[in-house]
Protein backbone atom coordinates (compact mmCIF):
# COMPACT_ATOMS: atom_id res chain seq x y z
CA UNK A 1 0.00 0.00 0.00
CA UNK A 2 1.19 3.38 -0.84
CA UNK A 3 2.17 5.19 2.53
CA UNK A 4 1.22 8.54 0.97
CA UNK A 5 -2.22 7.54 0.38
CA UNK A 6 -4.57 9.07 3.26
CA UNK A 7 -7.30 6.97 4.52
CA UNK A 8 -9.67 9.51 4.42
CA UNK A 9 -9.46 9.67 0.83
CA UNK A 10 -10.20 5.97 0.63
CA UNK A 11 -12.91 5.95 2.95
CA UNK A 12 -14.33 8.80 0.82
CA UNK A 13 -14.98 6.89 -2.10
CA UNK A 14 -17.49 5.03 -0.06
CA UNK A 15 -18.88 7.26 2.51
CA UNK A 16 -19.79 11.19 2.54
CA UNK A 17 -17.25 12.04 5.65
CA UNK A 18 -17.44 15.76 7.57
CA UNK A 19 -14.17 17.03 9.33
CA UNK A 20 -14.91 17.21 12.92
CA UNK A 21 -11.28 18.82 14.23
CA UNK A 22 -8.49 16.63 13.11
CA UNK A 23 -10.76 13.36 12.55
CA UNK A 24 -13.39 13.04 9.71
CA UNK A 25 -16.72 11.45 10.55
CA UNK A 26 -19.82 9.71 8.30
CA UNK A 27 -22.12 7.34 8.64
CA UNK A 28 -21.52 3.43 8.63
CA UNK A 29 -21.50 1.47 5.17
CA UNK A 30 -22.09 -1.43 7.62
CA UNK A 31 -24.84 -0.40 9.48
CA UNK A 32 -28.75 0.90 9.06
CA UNK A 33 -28.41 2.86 12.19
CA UNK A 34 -28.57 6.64 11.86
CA UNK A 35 -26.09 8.86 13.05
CA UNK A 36 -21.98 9.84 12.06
CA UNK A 37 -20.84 6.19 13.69
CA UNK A 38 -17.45 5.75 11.77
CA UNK A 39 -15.00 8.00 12.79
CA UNK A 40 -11.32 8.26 10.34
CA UNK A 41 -8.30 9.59 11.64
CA UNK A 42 -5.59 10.20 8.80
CA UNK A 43 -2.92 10.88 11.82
CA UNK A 44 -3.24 7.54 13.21
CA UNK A 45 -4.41 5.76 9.96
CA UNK A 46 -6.98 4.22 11.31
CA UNK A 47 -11.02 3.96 10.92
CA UNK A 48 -13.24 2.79 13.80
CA UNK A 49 -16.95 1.94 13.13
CA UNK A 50 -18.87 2.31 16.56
CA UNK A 51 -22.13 0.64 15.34
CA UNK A 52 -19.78 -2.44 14.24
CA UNK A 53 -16.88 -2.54 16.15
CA UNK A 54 -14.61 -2.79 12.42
CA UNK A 55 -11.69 -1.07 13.03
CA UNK A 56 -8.55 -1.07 11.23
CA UNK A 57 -6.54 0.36 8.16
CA UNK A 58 -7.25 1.55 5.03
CA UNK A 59 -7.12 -2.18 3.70
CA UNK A 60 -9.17 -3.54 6.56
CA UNK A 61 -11.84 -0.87 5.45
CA UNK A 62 -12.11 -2.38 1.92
CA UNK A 63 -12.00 -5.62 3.17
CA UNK A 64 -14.71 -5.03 4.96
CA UNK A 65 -16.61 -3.70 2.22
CA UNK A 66 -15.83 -7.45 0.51
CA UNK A 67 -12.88 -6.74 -1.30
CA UNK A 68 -10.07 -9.40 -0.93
CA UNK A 69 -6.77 -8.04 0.25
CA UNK A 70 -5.47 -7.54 -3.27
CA UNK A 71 -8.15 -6.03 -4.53
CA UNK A 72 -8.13 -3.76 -1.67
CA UNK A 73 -4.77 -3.33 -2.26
CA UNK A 74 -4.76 -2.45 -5.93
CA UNK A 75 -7.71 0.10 -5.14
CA UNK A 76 -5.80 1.93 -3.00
CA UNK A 77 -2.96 2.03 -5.40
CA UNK A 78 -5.04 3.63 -8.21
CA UNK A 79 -6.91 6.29 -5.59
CA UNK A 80 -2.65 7.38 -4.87
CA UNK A 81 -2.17 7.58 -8.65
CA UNK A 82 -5.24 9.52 -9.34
């Protein structure tokens, strides 16, 4: 994975995020409940969904989503080169 790639632009493809501060927040792709429940920190690279509990990088995001780790990883790849 390309270091220089932020995870808020990754999550971004997927989710309508709002800066809150340093962080970005939206709501869950994994979740029907209401509310900004996923919470993306470029700083610590790191997403945490609090309806889920799915926490991780920006490949453990895509994963998530159903990607396989090379897809994931190829995706993130082409949102660096863009």
């Amino acid at each position: 994975m390309s270091s220089n790639v932020l995870i808020s632009k990754v999550v971004a493809q997927h989710v309508h995020l709002r800066r809150q501060g340093r962080e970005w927040r939206g709501r869950s792709p994994f979740s029907e409940l209401n509310g900004e429940n996923l919470f993306v920190s470029d700083e610590k690279n790191f997403f945490h969904d609090f309806a889920t509990g799915k926490s991780g990088d920006a490949v453990a995001f895509l994963r998530a989503l159903g990607l396989d780790e090379g897809e994931a990883r190829n995706r993130i790849a082409t949102i660096g080169a863009a």
